[in-house]
N, C-alpha and C. Protein backbone atom coordinates (compact mmCIF):
# COMPACT_ATOMS: atom_id res chain seq x y z
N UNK A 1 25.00 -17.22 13.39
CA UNK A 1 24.45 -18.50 12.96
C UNK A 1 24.11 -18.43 11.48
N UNK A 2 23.92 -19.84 10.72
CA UNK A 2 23.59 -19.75 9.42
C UNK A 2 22.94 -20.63 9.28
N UNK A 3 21.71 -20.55 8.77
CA UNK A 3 20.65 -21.74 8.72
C UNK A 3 20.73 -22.24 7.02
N UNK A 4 20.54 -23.23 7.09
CA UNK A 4 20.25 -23.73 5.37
C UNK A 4 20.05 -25.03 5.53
N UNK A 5 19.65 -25.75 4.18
CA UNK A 5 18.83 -27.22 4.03
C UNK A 5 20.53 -27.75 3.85
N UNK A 6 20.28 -29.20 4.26
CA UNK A 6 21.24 -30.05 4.09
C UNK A 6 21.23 -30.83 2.67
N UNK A 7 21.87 -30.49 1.81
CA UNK A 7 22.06 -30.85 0.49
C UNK A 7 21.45 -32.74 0.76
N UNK A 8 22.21 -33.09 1.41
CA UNK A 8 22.34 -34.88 0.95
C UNK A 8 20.40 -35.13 1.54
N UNK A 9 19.80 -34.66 2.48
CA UNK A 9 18.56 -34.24 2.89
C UNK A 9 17.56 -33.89 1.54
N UNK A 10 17.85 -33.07 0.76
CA UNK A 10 16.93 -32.41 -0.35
C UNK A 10 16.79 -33.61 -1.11
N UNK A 11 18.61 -34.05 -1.08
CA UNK A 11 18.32 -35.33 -2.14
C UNK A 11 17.35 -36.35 -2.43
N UNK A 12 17.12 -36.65 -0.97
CA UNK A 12 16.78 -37.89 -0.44
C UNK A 12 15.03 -37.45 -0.86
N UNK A 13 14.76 -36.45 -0.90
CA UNK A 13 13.52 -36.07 -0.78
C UNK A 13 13.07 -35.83 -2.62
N UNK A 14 13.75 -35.31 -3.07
CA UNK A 14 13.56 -35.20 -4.55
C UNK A 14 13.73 -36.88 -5.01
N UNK A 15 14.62 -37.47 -4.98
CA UNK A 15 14.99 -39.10 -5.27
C UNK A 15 13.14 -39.35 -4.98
N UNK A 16 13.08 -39.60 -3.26
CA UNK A 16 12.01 -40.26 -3.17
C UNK A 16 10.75 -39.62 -3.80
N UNK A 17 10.51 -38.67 -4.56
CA UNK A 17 9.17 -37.90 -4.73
C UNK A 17 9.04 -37.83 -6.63
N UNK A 18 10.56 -38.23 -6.67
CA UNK A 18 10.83 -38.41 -7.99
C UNK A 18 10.76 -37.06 -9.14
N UNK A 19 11.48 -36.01 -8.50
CA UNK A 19 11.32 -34.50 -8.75
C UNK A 19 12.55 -34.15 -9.11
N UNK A 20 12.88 -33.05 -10.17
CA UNK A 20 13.95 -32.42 -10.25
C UNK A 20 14.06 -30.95 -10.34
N UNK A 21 15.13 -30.75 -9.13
CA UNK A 21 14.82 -29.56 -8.64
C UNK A 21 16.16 -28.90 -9.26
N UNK A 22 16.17 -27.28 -10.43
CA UNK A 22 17.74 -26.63 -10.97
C UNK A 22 18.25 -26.31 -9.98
N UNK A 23 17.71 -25.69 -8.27
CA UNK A 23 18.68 -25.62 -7.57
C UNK A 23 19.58 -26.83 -6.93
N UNK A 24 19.87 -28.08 -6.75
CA UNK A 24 20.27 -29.00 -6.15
C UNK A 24 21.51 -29.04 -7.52
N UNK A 25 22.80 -28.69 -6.90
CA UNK A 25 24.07 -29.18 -7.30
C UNK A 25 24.74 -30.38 -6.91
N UNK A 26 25.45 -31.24 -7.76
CA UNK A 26 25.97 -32.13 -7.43
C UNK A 26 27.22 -31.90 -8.47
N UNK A 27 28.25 -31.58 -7.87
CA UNK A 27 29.45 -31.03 -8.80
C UNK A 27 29.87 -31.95 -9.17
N UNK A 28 29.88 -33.06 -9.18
CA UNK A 28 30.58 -34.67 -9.18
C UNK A 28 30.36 -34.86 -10.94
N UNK A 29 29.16 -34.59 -11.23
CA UNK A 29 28.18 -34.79 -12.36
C UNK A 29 29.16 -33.90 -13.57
N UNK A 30 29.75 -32.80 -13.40
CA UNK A 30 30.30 -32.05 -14.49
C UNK A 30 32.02 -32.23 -13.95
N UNK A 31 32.62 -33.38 -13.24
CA UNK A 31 34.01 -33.70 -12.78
C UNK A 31 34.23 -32.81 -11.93
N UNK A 32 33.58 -32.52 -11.09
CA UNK A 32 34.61 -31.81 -9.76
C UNK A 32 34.70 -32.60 -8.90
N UNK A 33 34.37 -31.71 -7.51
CA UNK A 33 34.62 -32.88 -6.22
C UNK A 33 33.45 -33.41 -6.22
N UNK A 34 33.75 -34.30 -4.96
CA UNK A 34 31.65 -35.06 -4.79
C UNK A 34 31.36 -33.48 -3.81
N UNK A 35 30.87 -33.02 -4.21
CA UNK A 35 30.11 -31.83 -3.20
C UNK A 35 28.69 -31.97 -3.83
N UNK A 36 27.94 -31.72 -2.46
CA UNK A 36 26.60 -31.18 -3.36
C UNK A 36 25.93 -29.98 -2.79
N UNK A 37 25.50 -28.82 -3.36
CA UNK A 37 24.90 -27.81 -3.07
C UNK A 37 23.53 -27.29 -3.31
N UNK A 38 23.49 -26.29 -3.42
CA UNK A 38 21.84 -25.95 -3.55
C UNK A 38 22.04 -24.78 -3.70
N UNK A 39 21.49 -24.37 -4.55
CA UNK A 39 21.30 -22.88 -5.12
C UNK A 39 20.04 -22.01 -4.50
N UNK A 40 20.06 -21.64 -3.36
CA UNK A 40 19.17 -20.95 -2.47
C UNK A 40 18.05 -20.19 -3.53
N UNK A 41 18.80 -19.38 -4.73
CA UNK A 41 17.88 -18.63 -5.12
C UNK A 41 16.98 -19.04 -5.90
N UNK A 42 16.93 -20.50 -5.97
CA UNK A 42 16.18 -21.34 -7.40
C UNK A 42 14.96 -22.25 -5.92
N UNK A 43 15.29 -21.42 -4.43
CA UNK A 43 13.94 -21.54 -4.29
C UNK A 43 12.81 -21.00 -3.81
N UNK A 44 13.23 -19.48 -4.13
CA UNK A 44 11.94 -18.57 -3.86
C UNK A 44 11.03 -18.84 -4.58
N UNK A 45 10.60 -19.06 -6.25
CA UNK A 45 9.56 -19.15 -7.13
C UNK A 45 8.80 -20.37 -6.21
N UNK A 46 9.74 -21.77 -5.80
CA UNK A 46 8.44 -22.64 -5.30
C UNK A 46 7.90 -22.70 -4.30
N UNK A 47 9.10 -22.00 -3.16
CA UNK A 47 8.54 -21.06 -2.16
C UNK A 47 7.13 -20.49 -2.00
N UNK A 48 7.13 -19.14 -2.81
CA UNK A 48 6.10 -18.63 -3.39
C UNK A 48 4.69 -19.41 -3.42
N UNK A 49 5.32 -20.58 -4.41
CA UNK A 49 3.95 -20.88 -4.81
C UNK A 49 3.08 -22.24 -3.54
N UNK A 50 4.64 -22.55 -3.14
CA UNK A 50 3.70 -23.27 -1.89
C UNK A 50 2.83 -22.66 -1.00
N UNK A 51 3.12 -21.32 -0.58
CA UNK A 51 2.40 -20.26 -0.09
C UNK A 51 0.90 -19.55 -0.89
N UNK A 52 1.30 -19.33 -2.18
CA UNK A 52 0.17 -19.29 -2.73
C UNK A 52 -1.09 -20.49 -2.10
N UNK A 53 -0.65 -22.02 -2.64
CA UNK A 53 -1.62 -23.23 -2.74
C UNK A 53 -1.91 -23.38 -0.98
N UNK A 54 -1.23 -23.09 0.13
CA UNK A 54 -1.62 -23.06 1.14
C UNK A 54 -2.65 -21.57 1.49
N UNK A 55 -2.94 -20.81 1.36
CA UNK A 55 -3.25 -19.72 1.36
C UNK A 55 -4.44 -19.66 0.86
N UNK A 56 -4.28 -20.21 -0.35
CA UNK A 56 -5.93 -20.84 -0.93
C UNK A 56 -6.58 -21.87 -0.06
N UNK A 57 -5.92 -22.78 0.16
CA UNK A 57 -6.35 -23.75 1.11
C UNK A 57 -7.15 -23.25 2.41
N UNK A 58 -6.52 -22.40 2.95
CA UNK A 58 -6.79 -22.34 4.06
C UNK A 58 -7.94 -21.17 3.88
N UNK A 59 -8.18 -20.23 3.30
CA UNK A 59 -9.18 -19.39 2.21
C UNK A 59 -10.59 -20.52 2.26
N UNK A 60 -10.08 -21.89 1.54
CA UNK A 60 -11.40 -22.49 1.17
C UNK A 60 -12.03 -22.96 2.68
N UNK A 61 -10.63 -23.47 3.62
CA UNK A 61 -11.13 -24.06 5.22
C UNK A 61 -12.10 -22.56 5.95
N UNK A 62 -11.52 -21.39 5.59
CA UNK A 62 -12.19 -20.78 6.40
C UNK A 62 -13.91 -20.98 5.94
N UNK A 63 -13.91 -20.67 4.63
CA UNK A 63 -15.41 -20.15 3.60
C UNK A 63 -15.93 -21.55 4.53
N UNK A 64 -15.49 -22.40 4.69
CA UNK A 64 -15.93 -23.56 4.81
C UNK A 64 -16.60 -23.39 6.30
N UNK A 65 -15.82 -23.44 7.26
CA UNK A 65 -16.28 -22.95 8.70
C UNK A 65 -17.30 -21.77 8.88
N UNK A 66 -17.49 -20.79 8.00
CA UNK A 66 -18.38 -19.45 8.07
C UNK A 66 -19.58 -20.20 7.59
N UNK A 67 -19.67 -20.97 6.50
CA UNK A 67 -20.62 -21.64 5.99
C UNK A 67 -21.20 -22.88 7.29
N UNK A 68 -20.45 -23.56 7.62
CA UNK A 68 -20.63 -24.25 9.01
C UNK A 68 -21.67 -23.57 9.68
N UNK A 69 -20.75 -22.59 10.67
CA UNK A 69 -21.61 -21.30 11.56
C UNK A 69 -22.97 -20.74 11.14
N UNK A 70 -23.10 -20.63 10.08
CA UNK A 70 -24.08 -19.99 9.61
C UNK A 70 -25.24 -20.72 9.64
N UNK A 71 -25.12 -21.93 9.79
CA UNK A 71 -26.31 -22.90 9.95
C UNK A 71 -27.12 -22.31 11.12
């Protein structure tokens, strides 16, 4: 099996959020075919950092609940 995001999918999501992402290819743009791709490795960094900002998040939910309890 091979799992991956559906290019025309990312689109739709960057379009609507109004974002531009270097991995999302659209070969059409420099005359090739209409293909569009995605450059897997352009998304570990935001990867990463979504994990970072959730991680904190959930860091502040806990402090938050211990502080709760402690009452």
């Amino acid at each position: 099996f091979h799992h991956g995001l559906i290019a025309q999918e990312v689109r739709a999501v960057l379009d609507e959020r109004g974002l531009d992402f270097g991995g999302f290819q659209d070969h059409a743009v420099n005359g090739g075919d209409d293909v569009l791709s995605l450059g897997y490795g352009e998304l570990i960094a935001p990867l990463i950092k979504a994990v970072q900002e959730l991680d904190a998040r959930l860091q502040q939910e806990a402090a938050r609940n211990d502080a709760l309890e402690a009452r």
